[in-house]
Protein backbone atom coordinates (compact mmCIF):
# COMPACT_ATOMS: atom_id res chain seq x y z
CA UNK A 1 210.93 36.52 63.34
CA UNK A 2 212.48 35.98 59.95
CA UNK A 3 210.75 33.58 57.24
CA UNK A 4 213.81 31.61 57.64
CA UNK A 5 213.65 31.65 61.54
CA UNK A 6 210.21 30.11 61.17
CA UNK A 7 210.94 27.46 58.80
CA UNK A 8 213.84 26.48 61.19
CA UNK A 9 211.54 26.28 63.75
CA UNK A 10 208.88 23.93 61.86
CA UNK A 11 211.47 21.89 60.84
CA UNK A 12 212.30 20.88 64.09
CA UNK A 13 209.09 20.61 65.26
CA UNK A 14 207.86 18.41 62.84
CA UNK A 15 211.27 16.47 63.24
CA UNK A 16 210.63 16.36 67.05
CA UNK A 17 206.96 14.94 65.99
CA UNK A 18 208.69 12.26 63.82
CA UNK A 19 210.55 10.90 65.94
CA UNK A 20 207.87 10.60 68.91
CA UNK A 21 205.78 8.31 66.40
CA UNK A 22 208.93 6.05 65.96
CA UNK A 23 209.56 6.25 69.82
CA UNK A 24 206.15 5.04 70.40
CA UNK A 25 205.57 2.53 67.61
CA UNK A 26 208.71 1.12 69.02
CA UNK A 27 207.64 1.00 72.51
CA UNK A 28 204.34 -0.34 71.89
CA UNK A 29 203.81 -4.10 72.34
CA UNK A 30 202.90 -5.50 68.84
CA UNK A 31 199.17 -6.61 68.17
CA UNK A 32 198.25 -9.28 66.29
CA UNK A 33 196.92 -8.78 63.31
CA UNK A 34 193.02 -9.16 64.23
CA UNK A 35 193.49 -6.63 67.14
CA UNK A 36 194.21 -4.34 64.16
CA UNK A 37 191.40 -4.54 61.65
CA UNK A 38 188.00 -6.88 61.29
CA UNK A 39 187.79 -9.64 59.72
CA UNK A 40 185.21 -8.90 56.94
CA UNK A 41 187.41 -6.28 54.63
CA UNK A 42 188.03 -6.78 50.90
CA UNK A 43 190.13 -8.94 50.08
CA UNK A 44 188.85 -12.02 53.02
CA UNK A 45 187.40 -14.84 52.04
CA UNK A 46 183.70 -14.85 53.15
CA UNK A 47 183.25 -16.76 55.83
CA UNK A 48 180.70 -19.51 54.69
CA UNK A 49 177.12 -20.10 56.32
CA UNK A 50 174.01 -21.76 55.64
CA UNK A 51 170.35 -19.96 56.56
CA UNK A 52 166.97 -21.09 56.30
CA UNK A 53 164.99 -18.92 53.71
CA UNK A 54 161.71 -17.35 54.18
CA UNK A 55 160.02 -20.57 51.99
CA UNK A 56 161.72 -22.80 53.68
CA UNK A 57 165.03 -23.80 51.68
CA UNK A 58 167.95 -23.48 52.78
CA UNK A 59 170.57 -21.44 51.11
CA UNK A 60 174.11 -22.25 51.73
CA UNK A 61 177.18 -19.50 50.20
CA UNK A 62 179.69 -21.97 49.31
CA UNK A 63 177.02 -23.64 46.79
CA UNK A 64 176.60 -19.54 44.88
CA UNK A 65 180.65 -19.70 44.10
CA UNK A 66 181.13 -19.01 40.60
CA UNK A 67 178.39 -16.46 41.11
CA UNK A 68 179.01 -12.61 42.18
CA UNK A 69 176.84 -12.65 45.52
CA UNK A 70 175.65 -9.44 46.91
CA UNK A 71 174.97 -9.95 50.89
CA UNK A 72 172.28 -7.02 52.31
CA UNK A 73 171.77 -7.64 56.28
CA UNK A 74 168.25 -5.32 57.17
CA UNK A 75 165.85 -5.35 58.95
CA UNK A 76 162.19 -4.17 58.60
CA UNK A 77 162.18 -1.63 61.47
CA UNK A 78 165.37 -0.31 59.32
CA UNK A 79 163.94 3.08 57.71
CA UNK A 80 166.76 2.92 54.71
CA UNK A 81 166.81 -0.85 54.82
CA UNK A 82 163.06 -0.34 53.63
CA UNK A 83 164.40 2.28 50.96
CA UNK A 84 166.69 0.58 49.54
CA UNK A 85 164.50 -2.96 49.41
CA UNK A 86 163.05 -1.94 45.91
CA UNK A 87 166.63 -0.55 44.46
CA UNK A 88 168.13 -3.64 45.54
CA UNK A 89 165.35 -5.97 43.83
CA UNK A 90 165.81 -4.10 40.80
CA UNK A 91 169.51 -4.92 40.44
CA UNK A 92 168.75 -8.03 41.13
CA UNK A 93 166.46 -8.67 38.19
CA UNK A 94 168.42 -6.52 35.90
CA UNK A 95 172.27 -8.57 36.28
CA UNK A 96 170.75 -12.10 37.69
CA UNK A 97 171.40 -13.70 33.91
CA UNK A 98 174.80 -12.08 33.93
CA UNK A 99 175.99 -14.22 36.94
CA UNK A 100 174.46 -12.25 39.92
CA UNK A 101 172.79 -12.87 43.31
CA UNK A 102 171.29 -11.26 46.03
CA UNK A 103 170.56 -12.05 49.48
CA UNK A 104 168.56 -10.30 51.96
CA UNK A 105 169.64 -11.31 55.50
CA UNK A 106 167.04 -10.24 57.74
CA UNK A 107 168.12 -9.98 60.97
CA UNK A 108 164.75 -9.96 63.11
CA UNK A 109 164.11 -12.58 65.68
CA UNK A 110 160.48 -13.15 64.25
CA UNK A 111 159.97 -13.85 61.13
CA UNK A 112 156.75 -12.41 60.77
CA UNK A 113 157.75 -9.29 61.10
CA UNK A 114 159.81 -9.60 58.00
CA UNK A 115 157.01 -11.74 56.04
CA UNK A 116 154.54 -8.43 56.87
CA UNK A 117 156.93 -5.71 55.51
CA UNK A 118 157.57 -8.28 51.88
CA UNK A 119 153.76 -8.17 51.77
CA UNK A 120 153.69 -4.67 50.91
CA UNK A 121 157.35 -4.57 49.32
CA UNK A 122 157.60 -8.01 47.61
CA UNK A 123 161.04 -9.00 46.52
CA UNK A 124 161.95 -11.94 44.01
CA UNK A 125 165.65 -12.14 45.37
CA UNK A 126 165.99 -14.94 48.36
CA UNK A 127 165.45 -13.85 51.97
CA UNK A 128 167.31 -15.90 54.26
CA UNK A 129 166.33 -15.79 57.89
CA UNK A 130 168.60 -15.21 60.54
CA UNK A 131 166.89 -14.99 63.68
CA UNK A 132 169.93 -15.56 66.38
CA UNK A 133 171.97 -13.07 64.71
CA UNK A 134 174.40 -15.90 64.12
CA UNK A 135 175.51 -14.68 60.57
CA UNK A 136 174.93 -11.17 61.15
CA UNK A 137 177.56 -11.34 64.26
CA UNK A 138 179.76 -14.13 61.56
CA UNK A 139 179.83 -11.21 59.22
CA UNK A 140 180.46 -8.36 61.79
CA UNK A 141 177.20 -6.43 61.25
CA UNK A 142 177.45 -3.27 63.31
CA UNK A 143 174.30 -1.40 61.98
CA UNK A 144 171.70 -1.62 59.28
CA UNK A 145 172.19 -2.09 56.50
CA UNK A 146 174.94 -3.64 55.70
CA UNK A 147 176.12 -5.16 52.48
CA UNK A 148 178.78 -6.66 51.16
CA UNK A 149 179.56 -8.16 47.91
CA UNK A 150 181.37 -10.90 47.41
CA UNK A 151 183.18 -12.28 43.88
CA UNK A 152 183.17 -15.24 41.92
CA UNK A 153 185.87 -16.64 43.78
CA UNK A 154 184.25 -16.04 47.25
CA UNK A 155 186.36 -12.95 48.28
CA UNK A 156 184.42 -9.94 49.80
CA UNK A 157 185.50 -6.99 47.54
CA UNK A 158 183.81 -4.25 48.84
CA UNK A 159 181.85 -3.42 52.35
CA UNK A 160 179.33 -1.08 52.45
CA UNK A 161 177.88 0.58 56.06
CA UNK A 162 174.47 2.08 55.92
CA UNK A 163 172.42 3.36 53.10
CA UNK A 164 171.71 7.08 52.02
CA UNK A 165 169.80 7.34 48.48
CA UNK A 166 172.57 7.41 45.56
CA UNK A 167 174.60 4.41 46.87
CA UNK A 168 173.07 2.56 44.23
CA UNK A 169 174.80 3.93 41.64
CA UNK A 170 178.30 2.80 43.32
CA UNK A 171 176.66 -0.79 44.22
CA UNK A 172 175.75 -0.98 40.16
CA UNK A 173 179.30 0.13 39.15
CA UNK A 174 180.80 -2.68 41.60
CA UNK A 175 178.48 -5.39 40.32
CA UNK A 176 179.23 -4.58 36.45
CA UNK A 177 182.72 -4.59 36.99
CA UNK A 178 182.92 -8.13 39.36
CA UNK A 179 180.30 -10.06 36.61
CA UNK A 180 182.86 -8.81 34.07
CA UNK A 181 186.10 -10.47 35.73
């Protein structure tokens, strides 16, 4: 076949392929818009919620507004949550005068399981317990860890699944640029 025999051929093909999508998206019954994507993406307003912390106070997200708020669901059975503990204290100590939080949602349903692994990896950012999962469902949590960081106006701006070593750098980029805005 000729090269012009073959690009007749793709053309059609493709054009064929086209106009299957359109066929379908046509046919399809539309889906509202929560069938199509979760709530927690960037641009949502976090949803609010108030947890118990590990000494006893409890911590509520709408009162951190005007603050950029870095949300880090783990748990201590979590091999990278346990990695990234330390990282995550140290940004936390390094932008906390510049308008930055942190707060570690553990997810366990005892506590003492948490309050053992803190004993040997102490943290000075709050730990909020969450026992029933209620915030960690709220929020979506599909794995550990999760985090998601949330603006001074109480918008998530960026979701983040998992943890491999070298995410910090992007968190750090993310949390100079929001405690700029």
């Amino acid at each position: 076949m000729t090269p012009s025999g073959n690009r007749m051929i793709n053309g059609m093909v493709n054009g064929k392929v086209k106009l299957l999508g359109v066929l379908l998206a046509l046919a399809l019954p539309a889906l509202p818009a929560s069938a199509l994507a979760d709530n927690i993406v960037p641009g949502a307003v976090a949803p609010n919620f108030v947890l118990t912390s590990n000494t006893g106070k409890p911590v509520a997200l709408a009162d951190l507004k005007g603050q950029v708020v870095l949300i880090n669901f783990w748990a201590s059975w979590c091999g990278p949550c346990r990695q990234e503990m330390p990282i995550l204290d140290q940004l936390y100590r390094s932008y906390q005068a510049a308008g930055f939080t942190l707060l570690g949602v553990n997810v366990e349903p005892n506590a003492a399981d948490a309050e053992k692994f803190l004993k040997g990896t102490p943290v000075t950012f709050p730990i909020l317990l969450d026992p029933k999962s209620t915030v960690s469902k709220l929020y979506e949590v599909s794995g550990m860890p999760s985090t998601i960081i949330v603006d001074r106006d109480g918008k998530i701006r960026y979701v983040h699944h998992g943890y491999k070593p070298g995410d910090e750098g992007e968190y750090l980029n993310q949390i100079r640029a929001l405690t700029q805005e």
